[in-house]
PDB file of N, CA and C in Angstrom:
ATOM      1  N   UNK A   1      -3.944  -7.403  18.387  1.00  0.00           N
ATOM      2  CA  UNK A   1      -5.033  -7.933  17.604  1.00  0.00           C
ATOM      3  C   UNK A   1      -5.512  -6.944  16.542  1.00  0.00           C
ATOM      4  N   UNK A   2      -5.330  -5.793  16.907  1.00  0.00           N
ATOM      5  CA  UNK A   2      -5.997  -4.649  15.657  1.00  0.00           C
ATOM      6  C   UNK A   2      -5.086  -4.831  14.874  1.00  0.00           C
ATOM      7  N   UNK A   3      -3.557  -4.963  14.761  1.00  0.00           N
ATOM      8  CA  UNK A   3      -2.479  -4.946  13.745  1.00  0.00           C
ATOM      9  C   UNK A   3      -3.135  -5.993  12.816  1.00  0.00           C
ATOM     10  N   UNK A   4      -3.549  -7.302  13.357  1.00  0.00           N
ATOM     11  CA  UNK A   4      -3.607  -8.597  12.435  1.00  0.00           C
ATOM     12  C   UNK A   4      -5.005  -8.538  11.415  1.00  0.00           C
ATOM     13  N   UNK A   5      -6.309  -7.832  12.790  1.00  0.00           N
ATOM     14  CA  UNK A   5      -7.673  -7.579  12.143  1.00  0.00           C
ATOM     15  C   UNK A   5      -7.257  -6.929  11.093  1.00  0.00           C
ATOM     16  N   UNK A   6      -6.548  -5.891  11.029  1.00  0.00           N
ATOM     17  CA  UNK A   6      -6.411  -4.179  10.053  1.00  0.00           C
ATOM     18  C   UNK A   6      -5.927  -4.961   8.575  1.00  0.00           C
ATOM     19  N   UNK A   7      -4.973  -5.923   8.582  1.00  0.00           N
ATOM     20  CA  UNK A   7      -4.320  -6.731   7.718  1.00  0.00           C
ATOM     21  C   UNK A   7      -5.149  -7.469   7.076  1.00  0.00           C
ATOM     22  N   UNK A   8      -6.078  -8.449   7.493  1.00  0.00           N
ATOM     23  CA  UNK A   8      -6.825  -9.428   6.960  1.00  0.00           C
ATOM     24  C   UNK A   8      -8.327  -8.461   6.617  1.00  0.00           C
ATOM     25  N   UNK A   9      -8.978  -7.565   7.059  1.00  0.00           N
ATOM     26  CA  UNK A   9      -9.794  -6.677   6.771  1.00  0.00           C
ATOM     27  C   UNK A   9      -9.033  -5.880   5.231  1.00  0.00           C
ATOM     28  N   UNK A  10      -8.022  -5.593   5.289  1.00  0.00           N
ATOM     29  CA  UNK A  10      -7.531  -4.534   4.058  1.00  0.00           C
ATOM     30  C   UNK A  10      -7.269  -5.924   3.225  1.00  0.00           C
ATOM     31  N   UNK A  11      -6.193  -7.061   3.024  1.00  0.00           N
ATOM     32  CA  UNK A  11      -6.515  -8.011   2.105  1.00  0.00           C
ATOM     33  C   UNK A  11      -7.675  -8.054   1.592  1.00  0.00           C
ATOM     34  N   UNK A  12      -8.589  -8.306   2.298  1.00  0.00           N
ATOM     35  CA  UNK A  12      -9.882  -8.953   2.034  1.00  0.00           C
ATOM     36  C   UNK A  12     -10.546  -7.548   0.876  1.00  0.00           C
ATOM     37  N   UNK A  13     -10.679  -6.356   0.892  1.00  0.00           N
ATOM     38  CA  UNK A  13     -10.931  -4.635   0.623  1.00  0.00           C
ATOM     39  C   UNK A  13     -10.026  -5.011  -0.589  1.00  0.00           C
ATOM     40  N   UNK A  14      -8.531  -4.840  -0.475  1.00  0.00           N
ATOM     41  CA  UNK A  14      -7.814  -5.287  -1.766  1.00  0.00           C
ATOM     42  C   UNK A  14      -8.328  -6.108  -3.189  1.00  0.00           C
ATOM     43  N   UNK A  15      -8.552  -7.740  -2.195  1.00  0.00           N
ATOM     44  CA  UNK A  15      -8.926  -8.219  -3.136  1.00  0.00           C
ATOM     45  C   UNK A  15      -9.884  -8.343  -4.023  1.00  0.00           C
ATOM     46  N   UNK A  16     -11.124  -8.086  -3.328  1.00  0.00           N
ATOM     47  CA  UNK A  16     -12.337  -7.093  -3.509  1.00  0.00           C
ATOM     48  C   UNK A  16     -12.194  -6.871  -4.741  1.00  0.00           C
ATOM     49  N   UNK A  17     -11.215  -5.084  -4.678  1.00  0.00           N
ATOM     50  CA  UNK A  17     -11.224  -4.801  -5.497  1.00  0.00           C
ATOM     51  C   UNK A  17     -10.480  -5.176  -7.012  1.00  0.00           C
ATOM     52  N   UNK A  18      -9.556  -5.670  -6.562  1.00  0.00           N
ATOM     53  CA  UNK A  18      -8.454  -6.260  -7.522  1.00  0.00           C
ATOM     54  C   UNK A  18      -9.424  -6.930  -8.725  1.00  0.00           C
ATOM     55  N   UNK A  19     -10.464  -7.984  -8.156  1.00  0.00           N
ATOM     56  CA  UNK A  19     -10.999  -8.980  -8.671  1.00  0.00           C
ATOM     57  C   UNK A  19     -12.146  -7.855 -10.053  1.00  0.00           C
ATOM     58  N   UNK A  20     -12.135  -6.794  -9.821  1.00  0.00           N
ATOM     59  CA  UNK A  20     -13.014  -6.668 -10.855  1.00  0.00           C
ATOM     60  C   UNK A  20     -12.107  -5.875 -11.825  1.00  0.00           C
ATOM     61  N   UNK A  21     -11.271  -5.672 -11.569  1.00  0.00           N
ATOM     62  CA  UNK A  21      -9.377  -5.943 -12.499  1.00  0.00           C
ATOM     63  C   UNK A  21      -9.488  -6.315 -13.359  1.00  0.00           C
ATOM     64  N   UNK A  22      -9.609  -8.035 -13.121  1.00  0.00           N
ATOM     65  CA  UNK A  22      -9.082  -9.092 -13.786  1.00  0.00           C
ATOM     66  C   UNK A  22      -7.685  -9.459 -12.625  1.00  0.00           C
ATOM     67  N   UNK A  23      -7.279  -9.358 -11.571  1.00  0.00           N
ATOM     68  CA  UNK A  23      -5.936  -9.936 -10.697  1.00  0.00           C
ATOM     69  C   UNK A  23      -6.266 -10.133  -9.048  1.00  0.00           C
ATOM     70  N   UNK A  24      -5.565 -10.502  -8.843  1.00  0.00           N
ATOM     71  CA  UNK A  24      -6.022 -11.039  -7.385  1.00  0.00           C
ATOM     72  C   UNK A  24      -4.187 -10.815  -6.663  1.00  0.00           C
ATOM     73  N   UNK A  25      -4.434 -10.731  -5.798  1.00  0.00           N
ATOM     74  CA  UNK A  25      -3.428 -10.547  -4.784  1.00  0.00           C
ATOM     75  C   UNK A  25      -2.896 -12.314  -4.941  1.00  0.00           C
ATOM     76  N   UNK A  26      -0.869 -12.062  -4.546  1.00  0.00           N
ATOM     77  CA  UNK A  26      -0.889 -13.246  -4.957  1.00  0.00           C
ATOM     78  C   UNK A  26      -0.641 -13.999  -3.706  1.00  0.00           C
ATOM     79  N   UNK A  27      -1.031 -13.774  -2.339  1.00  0.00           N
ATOM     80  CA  UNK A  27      -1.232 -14.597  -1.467  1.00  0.00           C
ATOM     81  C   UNK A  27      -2.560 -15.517  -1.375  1.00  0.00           C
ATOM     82  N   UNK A  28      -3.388 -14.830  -2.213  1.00  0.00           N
ATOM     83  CA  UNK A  28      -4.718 -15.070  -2.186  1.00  0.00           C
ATOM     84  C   UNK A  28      -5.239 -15.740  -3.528  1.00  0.00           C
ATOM     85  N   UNK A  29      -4.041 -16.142  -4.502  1.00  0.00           N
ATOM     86  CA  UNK A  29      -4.583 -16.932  -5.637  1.00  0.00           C
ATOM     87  C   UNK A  29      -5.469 -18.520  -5.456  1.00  0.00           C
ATOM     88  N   UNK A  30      -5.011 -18.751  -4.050  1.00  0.00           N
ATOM     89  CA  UNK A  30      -5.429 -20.302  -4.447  1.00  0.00           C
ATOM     90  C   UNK A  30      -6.751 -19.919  -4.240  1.00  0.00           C
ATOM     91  N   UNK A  31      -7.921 -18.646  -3.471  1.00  0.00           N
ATOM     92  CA  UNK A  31      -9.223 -19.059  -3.610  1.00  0.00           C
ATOM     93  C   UNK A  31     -10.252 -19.133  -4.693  1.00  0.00           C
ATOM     94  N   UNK A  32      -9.237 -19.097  -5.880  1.00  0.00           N
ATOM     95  CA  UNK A  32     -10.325 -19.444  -6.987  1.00  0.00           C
ATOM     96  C   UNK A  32     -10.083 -20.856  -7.586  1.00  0.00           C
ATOM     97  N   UNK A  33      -9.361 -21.078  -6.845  1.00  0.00           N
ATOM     98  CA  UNK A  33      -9.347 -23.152  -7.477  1.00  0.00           C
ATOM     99  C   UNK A  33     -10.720 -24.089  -6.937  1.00  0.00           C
ATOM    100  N   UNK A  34     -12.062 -23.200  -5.783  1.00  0.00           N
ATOM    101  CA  UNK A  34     -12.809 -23.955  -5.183  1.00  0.00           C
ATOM    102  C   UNK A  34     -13.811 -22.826  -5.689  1.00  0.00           C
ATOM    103  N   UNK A  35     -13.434 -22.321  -6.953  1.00  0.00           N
ATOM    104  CA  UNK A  35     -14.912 -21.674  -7.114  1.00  0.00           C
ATOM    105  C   UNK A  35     -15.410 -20.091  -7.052  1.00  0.00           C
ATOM    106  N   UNK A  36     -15.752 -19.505  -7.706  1.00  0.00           N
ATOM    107  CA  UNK A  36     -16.271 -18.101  -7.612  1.00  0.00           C
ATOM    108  C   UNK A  36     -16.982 -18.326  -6.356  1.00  0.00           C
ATOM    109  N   UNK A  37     -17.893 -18.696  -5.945  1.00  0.00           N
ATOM    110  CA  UNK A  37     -18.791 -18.409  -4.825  1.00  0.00           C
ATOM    111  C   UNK A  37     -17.859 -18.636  -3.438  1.00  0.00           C
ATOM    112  N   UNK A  38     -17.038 -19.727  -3.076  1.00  0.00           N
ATOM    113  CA  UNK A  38     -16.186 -20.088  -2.336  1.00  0.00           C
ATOM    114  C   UNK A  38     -14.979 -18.682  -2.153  1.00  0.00           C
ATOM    115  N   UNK A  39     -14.326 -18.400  -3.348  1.00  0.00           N
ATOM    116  CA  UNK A  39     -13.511 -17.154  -3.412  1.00  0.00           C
ATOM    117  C   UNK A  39     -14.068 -16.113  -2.662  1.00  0.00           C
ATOM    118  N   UNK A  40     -15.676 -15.647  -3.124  1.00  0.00           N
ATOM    119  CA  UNK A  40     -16.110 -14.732  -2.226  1.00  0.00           C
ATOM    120  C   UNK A  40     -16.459 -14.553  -1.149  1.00  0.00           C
ATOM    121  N   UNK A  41     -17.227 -15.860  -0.570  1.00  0.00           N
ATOM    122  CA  UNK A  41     -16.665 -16.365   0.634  1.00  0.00           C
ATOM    123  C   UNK A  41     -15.915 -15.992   1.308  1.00  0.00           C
ATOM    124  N   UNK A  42     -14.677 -16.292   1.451  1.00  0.00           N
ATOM    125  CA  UNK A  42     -13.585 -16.317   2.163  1.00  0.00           C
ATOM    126  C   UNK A  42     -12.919 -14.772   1.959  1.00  0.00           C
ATOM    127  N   UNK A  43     -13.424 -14.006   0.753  1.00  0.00           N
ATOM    128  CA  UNK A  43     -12.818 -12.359   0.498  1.00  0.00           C
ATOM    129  C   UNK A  43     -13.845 -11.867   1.523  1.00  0.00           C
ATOM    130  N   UNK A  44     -15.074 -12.045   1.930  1.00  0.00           N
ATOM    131  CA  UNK A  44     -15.916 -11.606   2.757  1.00  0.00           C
ATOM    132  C   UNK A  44     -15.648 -11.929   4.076  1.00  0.00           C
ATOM    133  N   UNK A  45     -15.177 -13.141   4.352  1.00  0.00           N
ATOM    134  CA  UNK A  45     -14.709 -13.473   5.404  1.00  0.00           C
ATOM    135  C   UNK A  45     -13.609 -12.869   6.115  1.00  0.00           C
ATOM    136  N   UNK A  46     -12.655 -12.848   5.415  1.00  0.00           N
ATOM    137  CA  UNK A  46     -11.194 -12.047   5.464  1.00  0.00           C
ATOM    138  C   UNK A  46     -12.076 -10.305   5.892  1.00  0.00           C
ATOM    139  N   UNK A  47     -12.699  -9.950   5.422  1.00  0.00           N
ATOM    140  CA  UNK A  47     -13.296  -8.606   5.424  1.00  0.00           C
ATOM    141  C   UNK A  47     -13.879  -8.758   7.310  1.00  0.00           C
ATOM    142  N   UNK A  48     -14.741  -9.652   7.290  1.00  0.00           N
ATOM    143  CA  UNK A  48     -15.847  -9.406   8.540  1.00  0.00           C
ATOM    144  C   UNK A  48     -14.870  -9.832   9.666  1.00  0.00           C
ATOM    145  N   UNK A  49     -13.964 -10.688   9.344  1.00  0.00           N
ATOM    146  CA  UNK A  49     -13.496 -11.303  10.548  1.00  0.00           C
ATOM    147  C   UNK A  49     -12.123 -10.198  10.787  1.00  0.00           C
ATOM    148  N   UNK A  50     -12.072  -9.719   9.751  1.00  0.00           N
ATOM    149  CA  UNK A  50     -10.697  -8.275  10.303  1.00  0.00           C
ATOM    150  C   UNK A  50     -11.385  -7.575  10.881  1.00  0.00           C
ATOM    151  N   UNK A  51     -12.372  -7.173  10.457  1.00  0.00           N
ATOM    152  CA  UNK A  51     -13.130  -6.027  11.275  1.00  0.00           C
ATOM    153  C   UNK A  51     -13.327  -6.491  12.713  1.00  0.00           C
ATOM    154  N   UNK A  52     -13.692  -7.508  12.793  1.00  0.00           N
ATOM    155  CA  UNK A  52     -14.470  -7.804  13.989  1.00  0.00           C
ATOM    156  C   UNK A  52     -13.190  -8.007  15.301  1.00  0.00           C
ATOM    157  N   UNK A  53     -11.817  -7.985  14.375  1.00  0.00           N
ATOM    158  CA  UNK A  53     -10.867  -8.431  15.715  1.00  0.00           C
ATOM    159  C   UNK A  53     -10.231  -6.871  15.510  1.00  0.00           C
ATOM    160  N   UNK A  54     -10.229  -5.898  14.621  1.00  0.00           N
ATOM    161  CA  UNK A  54      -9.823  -4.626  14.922  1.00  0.00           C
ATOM    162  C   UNK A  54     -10.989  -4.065  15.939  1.00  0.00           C
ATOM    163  N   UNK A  55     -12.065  -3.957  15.856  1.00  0.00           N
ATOM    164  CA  UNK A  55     -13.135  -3.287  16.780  1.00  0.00           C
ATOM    165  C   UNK A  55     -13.342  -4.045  17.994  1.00  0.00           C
ATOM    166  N   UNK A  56     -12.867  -5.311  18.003  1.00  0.00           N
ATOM    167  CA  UNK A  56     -12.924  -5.786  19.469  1.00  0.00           C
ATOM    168  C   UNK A  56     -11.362  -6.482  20.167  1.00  0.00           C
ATOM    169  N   UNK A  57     -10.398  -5.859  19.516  1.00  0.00           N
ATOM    170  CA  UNK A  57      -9.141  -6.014  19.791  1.00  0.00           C
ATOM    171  C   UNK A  57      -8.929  -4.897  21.049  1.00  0.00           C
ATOM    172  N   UNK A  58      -8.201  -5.075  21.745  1.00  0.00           N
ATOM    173  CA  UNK A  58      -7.675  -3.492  22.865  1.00  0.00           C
ATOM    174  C   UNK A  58      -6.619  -2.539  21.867  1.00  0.00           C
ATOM    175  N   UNK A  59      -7.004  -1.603  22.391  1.00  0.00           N
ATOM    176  CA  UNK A  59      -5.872  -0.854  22.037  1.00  0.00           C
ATOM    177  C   UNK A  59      -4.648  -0.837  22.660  1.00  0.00           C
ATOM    178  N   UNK A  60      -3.364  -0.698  21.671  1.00  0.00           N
ATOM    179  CA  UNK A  60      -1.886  -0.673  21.890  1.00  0.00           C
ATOM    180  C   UNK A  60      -1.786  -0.278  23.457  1.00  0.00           C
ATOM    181  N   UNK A  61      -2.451   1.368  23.401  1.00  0.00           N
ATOM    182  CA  UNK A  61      -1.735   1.982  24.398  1.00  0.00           C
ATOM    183  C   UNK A  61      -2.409   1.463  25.473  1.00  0.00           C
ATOM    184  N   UNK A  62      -3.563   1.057  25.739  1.00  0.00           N
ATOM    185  CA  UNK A  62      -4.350   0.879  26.884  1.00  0.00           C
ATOM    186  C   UNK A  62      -3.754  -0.772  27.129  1.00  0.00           C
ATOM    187  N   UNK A  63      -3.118  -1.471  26.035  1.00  0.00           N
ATOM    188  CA  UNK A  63      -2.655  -3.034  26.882  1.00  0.00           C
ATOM    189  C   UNK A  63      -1.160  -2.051  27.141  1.00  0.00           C
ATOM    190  N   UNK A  64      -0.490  -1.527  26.860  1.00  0.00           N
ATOM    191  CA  UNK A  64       0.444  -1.364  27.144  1.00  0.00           C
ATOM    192  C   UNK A  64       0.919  -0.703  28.777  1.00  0.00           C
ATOM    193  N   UNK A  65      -0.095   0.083  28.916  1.00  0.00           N
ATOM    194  CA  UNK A  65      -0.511   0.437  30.038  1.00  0.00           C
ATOM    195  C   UNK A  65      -0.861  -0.152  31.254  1.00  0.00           C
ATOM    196  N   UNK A  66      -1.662  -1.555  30.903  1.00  0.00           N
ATOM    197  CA  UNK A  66      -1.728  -2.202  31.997  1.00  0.00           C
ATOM    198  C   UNK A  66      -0.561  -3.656  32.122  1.00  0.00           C
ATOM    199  N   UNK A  67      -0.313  -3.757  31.256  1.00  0.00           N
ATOM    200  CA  UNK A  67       0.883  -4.648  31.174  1.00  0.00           C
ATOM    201  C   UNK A  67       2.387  -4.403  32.577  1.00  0.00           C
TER     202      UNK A  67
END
């Protein structure tokens, strides 16, 4: 779960920044077809919801361990 949080948390950081560019990541073009406010939305989202599954994901070694 931290691999996937770490991914969708850094997209989200990326696009962030990209956007005051002028470019957007191009997995992430379609969120401006519903709108500036909607786009940020979902770049914030991508942000809170990575975080929230890296900091409450287990760690590698400790599932690996009990596995």
């Amino acid at each position: 779960m931290k691999n996937i949080g770490s991914i969708l948390a850094l997209a989200g950081i990326i696009s962030i920044a990209l956007y005051f560019f002028g470019y957007e990541l191009k997995i992430l073009g379609w969120i401006e077809n519903w709108g500036e406010t909607v786009a940020w939305v979902i770049r914030g989202g991508l942000v809170v919801v990575g975080g929230a599954l890296w900091f409450l994901g287990p760690d590698a070694e400790k599932a690996e361990s009990e596995a």
